[in-house]
C-alpha atoms as a PDB file:
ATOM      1  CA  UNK A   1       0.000   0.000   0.000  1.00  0.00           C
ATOM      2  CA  UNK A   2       2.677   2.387   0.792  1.00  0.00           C
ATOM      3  CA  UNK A   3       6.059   2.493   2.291  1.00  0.00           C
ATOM      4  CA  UNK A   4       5.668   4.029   5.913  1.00  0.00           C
ATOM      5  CA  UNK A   5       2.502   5.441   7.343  1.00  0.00           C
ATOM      6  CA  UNK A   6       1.990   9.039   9.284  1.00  0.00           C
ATOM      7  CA  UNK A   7       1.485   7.962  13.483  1.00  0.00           C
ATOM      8  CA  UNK A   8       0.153  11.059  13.983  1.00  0.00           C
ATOM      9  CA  UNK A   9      -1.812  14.304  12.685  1.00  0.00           C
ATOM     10  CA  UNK A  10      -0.782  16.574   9.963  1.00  0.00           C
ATOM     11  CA  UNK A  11      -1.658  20.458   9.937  1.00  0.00           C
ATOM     12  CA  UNK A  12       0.490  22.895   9.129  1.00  0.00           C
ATOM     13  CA  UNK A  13       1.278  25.941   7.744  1.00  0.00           C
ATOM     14  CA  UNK A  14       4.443  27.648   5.269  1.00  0.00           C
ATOM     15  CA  UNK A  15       5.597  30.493   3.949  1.00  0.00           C
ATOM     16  CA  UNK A  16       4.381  30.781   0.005  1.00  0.00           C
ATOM     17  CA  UNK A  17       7.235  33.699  -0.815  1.00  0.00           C
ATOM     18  CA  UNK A  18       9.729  32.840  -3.229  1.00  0.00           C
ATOM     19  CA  UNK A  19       7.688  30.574  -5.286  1.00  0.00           C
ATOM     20  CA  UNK A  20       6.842  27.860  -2.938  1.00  0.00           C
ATOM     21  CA  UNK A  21      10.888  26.732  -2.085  1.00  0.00           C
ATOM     22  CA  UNK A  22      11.696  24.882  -5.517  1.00  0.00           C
ATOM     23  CA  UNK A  23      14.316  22.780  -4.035  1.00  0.00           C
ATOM     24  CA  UNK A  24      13.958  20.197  -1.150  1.00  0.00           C
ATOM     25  CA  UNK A  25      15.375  20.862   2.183  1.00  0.00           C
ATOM     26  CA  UNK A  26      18.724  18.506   2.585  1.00  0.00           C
ATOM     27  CA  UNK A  27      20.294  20.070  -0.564  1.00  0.00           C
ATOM     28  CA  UNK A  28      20.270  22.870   0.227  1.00  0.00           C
ATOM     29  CA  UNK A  29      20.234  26.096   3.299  1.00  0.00           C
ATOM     30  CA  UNK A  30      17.389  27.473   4.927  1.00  0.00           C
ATOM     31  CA  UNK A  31      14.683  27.748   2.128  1.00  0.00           C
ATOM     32  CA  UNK A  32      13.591  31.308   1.138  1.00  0.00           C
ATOM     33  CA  UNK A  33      11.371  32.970   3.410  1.00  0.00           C
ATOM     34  CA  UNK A  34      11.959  30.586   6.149  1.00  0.00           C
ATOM     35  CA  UNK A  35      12.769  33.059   9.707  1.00  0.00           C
ATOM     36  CA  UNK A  36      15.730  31.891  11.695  1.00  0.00           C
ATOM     37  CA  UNK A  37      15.484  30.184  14.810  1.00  0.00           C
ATOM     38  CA  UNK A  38      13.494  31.995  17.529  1.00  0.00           C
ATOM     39  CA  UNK A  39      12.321  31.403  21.220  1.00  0.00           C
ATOM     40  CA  UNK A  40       9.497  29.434  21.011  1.00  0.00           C
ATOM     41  CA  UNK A  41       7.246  32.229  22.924  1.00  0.00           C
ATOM     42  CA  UNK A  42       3.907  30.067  22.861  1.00  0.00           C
ATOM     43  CA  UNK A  43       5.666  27.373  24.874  1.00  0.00           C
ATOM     44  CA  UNK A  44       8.013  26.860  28.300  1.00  0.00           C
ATOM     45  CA  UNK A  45      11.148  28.698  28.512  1.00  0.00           C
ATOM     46  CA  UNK A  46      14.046  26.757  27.203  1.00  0.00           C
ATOM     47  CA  UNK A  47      12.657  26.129  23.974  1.00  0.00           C
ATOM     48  CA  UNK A  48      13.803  27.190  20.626  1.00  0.00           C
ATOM     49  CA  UNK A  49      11.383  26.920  17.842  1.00  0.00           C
ATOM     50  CA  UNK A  50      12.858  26.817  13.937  1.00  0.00           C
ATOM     51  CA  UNK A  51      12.874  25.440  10.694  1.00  0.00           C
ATOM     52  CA  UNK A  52      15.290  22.825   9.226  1.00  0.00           C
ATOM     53  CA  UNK A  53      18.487  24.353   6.950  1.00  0.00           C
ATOM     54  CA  UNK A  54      20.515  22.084   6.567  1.00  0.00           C
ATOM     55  CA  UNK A  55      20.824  17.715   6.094  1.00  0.00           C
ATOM     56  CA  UNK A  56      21.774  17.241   9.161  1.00  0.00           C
ATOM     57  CA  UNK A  57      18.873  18.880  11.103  1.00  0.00           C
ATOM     58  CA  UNK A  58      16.502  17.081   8.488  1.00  0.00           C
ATOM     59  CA  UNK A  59      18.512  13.627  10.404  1.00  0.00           C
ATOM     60  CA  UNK A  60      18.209  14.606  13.596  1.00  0.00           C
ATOM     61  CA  UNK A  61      14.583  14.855  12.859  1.00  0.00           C
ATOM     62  CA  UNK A  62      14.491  11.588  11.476  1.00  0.00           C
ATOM     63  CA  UNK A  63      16.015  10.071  14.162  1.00  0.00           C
ATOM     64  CA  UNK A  64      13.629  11.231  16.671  1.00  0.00           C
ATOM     65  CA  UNK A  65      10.571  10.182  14.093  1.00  0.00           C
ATOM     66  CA  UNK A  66      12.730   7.031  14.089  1.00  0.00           C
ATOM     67  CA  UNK A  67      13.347   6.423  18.116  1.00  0.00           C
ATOM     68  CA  UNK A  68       9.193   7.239  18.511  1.00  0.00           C
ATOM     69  CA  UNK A  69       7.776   5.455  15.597  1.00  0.00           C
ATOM     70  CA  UNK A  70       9.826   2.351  15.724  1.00  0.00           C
ATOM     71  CA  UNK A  71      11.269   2.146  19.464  1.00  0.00           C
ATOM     72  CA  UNK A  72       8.405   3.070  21.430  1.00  0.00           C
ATOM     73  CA  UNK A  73       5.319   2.319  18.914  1.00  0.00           C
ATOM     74  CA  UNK A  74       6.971  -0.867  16.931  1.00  0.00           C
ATOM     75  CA  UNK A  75       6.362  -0.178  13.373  1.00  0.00           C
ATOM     76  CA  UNK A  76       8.079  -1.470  10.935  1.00  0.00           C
ATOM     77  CA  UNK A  77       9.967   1.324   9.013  1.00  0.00           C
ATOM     78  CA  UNK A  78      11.354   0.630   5.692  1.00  0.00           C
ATOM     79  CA  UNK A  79      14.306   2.790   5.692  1.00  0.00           C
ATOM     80  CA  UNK A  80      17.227   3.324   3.734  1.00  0.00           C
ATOM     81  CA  UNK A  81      19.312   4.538   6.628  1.00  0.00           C
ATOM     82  CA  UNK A  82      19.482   2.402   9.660  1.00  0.00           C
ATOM     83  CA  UNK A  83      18.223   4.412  12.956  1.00  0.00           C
ATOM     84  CA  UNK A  84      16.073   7.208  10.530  1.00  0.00           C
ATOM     85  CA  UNK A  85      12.759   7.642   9.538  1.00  0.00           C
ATOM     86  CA  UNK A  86      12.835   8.366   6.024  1.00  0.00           C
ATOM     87  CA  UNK A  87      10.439   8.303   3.219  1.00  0.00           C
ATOM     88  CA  UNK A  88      10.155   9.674  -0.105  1.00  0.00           C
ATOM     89  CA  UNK A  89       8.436  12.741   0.683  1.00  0.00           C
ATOM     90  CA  UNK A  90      10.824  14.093   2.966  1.00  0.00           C
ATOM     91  CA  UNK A  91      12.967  15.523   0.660  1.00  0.00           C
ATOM     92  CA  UNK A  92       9.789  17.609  -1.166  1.00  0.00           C
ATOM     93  CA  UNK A  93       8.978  18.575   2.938  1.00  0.00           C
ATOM     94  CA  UNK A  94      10.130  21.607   4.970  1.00  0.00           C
ATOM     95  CA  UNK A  95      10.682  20.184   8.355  1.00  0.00           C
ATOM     96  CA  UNK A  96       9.845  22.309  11.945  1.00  0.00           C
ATOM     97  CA  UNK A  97      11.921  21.555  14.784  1.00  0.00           C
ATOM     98  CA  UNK A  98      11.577  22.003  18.587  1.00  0.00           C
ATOM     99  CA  UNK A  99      15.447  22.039  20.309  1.00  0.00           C
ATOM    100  CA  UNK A 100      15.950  22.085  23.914  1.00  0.00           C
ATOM    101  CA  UNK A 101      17.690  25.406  24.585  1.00  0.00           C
ATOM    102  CA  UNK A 102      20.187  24.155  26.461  1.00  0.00           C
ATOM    103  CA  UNK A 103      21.260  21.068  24.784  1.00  0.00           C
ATOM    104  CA  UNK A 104      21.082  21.781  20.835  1.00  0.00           C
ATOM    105  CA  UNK A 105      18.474  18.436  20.714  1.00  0.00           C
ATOM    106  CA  UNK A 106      15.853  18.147  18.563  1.00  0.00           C
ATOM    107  CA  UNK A 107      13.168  17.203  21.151  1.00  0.00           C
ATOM    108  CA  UNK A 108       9.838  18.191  18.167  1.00  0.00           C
ATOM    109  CA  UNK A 109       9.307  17.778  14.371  1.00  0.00           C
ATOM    110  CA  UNK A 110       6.858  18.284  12.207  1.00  0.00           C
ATOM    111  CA  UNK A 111       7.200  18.184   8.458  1.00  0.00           C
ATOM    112  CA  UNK A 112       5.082  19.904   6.082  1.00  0.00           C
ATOM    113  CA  UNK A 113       4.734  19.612   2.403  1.00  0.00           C
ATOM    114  CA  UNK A 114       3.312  22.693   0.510  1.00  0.00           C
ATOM    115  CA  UNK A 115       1.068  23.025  -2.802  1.00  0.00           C
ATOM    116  CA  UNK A 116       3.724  23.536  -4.956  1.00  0.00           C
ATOM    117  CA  UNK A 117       5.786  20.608  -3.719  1.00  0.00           C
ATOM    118  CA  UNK A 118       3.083  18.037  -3.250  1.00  0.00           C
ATOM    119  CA  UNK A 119       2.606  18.890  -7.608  1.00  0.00           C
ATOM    120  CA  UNK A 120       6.552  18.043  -7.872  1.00  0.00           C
ATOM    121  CA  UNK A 121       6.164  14.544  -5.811  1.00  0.00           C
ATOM    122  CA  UNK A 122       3.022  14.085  -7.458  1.00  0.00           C
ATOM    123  CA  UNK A 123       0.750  14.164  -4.427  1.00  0.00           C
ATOM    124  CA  UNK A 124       0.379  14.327  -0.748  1.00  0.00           C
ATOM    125  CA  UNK A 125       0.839  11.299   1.793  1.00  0.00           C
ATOM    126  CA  UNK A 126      -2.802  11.550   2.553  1.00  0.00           C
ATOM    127  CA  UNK A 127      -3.276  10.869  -1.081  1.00  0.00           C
ATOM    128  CA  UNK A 128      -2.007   7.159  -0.394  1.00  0.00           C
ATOM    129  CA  UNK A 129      -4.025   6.595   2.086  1.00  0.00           C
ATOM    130  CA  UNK A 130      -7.238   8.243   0.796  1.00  0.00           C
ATOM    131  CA  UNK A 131      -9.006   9.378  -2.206  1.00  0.00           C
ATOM    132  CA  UNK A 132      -8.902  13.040  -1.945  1.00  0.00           C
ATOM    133  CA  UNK A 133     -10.613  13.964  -5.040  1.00  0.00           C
ATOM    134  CA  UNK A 134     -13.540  15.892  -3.342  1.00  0.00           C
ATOM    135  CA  UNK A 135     -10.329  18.646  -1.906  1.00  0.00           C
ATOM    136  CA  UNK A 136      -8.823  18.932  -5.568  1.00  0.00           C
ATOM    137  CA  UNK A 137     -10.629  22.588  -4.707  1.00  0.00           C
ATOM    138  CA  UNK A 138      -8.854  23.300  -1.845  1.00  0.00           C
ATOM    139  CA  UNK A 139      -5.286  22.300  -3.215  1.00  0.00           C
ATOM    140  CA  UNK A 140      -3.805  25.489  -4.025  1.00  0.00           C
ATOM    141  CA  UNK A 141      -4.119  26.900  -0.419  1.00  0.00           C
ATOM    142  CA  UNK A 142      -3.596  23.306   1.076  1.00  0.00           C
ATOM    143  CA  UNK A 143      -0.735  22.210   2.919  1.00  0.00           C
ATOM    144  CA  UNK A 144       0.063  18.695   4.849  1.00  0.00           C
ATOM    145  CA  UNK A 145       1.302  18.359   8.090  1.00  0.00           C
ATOM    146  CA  UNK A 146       3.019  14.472   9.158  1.00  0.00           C
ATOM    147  CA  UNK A 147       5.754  12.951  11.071  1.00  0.00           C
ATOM    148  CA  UNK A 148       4.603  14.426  13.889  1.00  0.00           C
ATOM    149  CA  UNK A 149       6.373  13.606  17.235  1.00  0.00           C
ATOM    150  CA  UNK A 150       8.032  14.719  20.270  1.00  0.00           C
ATOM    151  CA  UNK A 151      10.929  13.024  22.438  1.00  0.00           C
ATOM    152  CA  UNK A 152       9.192  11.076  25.582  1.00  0.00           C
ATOM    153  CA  UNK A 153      10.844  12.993  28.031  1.00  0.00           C
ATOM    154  CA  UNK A 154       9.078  16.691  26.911  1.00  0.00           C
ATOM    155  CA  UNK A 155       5.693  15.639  26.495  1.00  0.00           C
ATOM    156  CA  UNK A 156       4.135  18.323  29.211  1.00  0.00           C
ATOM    157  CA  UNK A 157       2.369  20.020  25.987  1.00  0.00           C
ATOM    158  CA  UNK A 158       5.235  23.132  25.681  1.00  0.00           C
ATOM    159  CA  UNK A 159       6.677  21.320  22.366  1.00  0.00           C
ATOM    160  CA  UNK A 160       3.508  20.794  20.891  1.00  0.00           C
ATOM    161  CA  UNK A 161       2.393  24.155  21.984  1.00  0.00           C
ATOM    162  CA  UNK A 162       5.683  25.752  20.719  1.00  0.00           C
ATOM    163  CA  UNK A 163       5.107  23.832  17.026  1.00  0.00           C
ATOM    164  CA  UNK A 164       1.845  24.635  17.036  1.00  0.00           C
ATOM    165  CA  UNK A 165       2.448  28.590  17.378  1.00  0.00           C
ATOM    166  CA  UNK A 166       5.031  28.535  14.368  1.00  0.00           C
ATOM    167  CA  UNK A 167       2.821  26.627  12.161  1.00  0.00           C
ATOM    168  CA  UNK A 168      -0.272  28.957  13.107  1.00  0.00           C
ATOM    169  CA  UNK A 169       1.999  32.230  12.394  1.00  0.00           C
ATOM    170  CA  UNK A 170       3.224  30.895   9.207  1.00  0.00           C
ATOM    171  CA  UNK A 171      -0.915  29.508   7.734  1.00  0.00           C
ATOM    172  CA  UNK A 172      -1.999  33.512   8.678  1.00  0.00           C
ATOM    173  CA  UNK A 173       1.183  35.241   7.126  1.00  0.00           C
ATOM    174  CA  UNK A 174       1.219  33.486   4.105  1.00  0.00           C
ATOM    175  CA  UNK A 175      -2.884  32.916   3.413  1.00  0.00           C
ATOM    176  CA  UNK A 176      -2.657  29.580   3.745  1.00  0.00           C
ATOM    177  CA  UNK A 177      -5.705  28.358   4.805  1.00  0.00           C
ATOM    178  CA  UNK A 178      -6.463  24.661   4.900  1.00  0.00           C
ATOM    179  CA  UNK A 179      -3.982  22.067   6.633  1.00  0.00           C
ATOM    180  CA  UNK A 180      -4.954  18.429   6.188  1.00  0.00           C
ATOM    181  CA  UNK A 181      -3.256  14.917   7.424  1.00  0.00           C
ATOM    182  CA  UNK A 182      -3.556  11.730   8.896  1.00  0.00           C
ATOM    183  CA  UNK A 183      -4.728  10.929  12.743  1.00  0.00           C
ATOM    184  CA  UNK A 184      -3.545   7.672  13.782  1.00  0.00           C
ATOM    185  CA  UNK A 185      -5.374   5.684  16.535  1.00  0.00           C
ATOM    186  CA  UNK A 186      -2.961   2.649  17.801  1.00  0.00           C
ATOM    187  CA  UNK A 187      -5.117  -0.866  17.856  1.00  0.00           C
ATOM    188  CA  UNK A 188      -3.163  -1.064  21.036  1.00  0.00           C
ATOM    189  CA  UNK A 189      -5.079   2.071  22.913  1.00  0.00           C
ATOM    190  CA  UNK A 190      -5.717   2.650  26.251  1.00  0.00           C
ATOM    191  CA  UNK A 191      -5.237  -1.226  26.827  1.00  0.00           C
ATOM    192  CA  UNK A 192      -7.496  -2.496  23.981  1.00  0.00           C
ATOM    193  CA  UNK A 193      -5.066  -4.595  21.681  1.00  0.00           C
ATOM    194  CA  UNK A 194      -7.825  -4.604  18.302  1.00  0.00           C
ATOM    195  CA  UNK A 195      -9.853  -2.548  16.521  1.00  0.00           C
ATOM    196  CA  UNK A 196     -12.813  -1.759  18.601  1.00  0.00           C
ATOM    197  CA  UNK A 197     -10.842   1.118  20.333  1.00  0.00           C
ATOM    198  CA  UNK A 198     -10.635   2.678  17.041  1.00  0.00           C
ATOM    199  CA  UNK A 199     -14.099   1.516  16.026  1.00  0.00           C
ATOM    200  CA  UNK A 200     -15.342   3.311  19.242  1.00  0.00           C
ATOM    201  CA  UNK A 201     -13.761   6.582  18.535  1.00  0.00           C
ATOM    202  CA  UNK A 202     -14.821   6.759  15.161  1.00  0.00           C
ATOM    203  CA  UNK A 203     -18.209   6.496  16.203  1.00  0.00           C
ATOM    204  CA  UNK A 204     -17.898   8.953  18.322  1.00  0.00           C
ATOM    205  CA  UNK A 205     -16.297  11.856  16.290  1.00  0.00           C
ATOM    206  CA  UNK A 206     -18.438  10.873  13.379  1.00  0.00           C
ATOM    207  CA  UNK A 207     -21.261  12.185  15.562  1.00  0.00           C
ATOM    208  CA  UNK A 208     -19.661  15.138  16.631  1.00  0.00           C
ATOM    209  CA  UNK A 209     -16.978  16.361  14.174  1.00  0.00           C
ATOM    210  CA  UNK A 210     -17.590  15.083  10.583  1.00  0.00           C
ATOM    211  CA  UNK A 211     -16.905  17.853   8.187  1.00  0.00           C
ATOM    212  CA  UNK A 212     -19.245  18.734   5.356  1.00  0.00           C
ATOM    213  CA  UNK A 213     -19.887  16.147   3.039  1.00  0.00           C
ATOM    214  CA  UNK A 214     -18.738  18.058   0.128  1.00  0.00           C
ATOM    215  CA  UNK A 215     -15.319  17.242   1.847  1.00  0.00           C
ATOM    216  CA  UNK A 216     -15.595  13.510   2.726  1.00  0.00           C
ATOM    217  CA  UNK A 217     -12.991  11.148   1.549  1.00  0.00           C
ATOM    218  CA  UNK A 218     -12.901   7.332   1.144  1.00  0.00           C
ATOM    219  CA  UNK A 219      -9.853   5.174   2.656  1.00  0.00           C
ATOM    220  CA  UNK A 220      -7.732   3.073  -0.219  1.00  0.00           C
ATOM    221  CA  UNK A 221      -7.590   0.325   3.075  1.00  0.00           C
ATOM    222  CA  UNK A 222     -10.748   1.200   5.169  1.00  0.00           C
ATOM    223  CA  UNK A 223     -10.403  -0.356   8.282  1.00  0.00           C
ATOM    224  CA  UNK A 224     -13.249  -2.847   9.054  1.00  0.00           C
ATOM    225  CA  UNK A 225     -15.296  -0.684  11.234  1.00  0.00           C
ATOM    226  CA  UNK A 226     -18.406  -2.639  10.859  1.00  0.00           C
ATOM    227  CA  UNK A 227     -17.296  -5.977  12.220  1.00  0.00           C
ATOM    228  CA  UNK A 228     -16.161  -4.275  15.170  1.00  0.00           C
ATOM    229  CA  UNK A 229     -17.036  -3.614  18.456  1.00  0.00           C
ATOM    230  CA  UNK A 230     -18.229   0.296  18.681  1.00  0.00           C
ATOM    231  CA  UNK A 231     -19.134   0.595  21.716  1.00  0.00           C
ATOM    232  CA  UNK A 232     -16.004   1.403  24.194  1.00  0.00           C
ATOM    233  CA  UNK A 233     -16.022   4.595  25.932  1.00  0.00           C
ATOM    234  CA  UNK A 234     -12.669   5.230  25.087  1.00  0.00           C
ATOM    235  CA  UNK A 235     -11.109   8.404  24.647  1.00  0.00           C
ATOM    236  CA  UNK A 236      -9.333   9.857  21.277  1.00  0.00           C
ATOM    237  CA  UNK A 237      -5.387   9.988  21.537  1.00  0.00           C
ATOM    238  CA  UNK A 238      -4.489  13.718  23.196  1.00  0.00           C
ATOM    239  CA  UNK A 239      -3.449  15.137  19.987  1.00  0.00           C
ATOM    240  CA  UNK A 240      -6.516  14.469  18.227  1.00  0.00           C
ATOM    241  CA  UNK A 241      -8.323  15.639  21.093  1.00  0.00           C
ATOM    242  CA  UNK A 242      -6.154  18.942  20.728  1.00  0.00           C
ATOM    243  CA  UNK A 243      -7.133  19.481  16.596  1.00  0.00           C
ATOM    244  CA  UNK A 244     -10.284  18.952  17.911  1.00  0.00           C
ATOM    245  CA  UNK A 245     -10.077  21.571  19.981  1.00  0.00           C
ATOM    246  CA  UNK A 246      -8.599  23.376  17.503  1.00  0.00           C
ATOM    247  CA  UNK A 247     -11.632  23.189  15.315  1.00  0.00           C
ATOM    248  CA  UNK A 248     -10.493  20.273  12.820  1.00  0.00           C
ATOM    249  CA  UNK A 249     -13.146  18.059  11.087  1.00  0.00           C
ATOM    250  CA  UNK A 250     -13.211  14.267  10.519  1.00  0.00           C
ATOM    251  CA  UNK A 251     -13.438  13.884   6.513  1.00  0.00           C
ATOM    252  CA  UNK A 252     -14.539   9.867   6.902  1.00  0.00           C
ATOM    253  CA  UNK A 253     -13.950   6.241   7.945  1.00  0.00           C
ATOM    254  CA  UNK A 254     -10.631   5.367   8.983  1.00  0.00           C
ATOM    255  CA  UNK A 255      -7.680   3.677   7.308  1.00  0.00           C
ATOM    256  CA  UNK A 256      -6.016   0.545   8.081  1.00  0.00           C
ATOM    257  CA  UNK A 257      -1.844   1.267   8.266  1.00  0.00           C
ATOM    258  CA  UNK A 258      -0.839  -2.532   8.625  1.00  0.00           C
ATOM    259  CA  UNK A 259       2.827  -1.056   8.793  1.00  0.00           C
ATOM    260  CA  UNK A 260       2.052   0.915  12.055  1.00  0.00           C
ATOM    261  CA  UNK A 261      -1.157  -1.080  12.691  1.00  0.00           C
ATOM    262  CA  UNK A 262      -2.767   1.772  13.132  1.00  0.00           C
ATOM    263  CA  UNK A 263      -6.286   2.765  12.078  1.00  0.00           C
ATOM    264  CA  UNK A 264      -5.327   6.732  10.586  1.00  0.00           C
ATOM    265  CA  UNK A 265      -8.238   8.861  10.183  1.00  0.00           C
ATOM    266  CA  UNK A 266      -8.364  11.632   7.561  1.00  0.00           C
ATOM    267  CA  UNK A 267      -8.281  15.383   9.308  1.00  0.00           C
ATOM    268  CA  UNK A 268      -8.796  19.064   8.153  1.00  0.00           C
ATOM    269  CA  UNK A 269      -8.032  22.180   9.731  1.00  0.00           C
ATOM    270  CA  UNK A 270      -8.836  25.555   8.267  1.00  0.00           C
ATOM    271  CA  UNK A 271      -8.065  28.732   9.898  1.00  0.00           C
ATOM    272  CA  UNK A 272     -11.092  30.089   9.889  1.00  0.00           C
ATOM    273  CA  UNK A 273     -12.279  27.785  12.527  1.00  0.00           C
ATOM    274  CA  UNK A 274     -10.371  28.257  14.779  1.00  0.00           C
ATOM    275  CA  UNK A 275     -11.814  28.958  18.507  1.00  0.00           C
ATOM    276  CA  UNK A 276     -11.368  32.837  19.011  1.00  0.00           C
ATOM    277  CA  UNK A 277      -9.218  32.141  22.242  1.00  0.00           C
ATOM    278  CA  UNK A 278      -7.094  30.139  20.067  1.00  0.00           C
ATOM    279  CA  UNK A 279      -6.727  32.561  17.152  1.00  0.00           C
ATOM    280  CA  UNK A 280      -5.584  35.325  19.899  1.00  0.00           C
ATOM    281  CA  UNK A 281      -3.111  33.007  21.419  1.00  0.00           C
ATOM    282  CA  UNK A 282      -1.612  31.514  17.928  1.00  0.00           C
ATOM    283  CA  UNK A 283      -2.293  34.428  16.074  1.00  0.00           C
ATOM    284  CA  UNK A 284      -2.643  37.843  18.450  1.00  0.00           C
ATOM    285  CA  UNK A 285      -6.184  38.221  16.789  1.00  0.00           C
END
């Protein structure tokens, strides 16, 4: 189905000056338009907020996708360098980083692949997982947020905060407007080692989240929701909770990720939802 599968939600946001960065990240320094690192103000002090320049920041966030993905969730990455999370789209992706101030490590990531770059790799990684063709109208303000992760030991919410602020600032300064990506639900949640945690929480944001219909999409590998046991009250992973919060939308049934065995589920964000105590902390508005 496809090489290596996104754990967790994608929304993002990038800057759309100088035509979209024509060339991928680990050839080449800091893309145009990119700011230089700053302190991550939306998050705990000792944080530093910033966007990859260079190869070897791209690996460093690899190898925390990689120590996450693989060491503590057990998926089965098909890499080409041992200890890295790396796919084909990460060279078409501009990739956000979180460092701890005081020790230069890359503790955050997300990576984000913009309109102009998913047209160069031919698609997004939501594409492979979905048939999208009910967004082909929101494409040219779309971008795709994956990879997203953060080390175990800085998992208070200041990293996600901090990652969330940048990728906020950088949706409203450039007029990006629509962030999309896959939500992954582990079969192994909250204790429940099959389906039916997934299942449950489908149900249960299907009632209360679905986007409008105009914008439902159909998994390539739906996961078998109705020979499964609905019924758990079971709670959504935090971060979905938190795009939730944020005003995302469920766009349909989940995918199956046998790689991950995970069941991803399809998510939007626009920026025009979001809560007005959320726009004035992201955004100052």
């Amino acid at each position: 189905m496809k090489d290596l599968p996104i754990p967790t939600l994608a929304l993002a946001g990038l800057d759309l000056r100088r035509t979209l960065w024509p060339t991928p990240v680990p050839t080449a320094p800091r893309a145009p338009g990119l700011p230089a690192e700053v302190p991550a103000a939306s998050a705990q002090r000792g944080l530093v907020v910033g966007w990859a320049r260079h190869q070897d920041e791209v690996r460093a966030a690899q190898r925390l996708r990689h120590d996450v993905f693989a060491g503590e969730m057990g998926a089965r990455l098909s890499t080409p360098l041992p200890g890295h999370d790396v796919d084909l789209f990460d060279d078409f992706c501009e990739h956000l980083l979180v460092r701890d101030e005081a020790t230069g490590q890359v503790i955050g990531t997300y990576r984000v692949l913009t309109p102009a770059q998913a047209r160069r790799v031919g698609g997004t990684y939501s594409d492979t997982e979905f048939d999208l063709t009910r967004l082909r109208g929101l494409r040219e303000r779309m971008v795709e947020l994956g990879r997203s992760c953060v080390h175990r030991d800085h998992r208070q919410g200041g990293v996600i905060m901090a990652l969330w602020g940048a990728l906020a600032a950088f949706m409203h300064r450039n007029q990006l407007d629509t962030m999309i990506g896959c939500a992954s639900i582990p079969m192994w949640h909250n204790g429940v080692t099959t389906g039916d945690a997934a299942a449950s929480i489908w149900r249960q944001v299907s009632q209360t989240h679905m986007a409008p219909i105009q914008y439902h999409v159909q998994p390539r590998l739906p996961l078998p929701v109705e020979r499964l046991d609905d019924s758990l009250a079971i709670e959504p992973p935090a971060l979905i909770k938190g795009y939730l919060r944020l005003g995302a939308k469920v766009l349909g049934a989940p995918a199956w990720d046998p790689d991950f065995n995970t069941a991803d589920l399809p998510m939007l964000m626009r920026i025009a939802d979001l809560p007005p105590r959320y726009r004035r902390h992201f955004l100052g508005d």
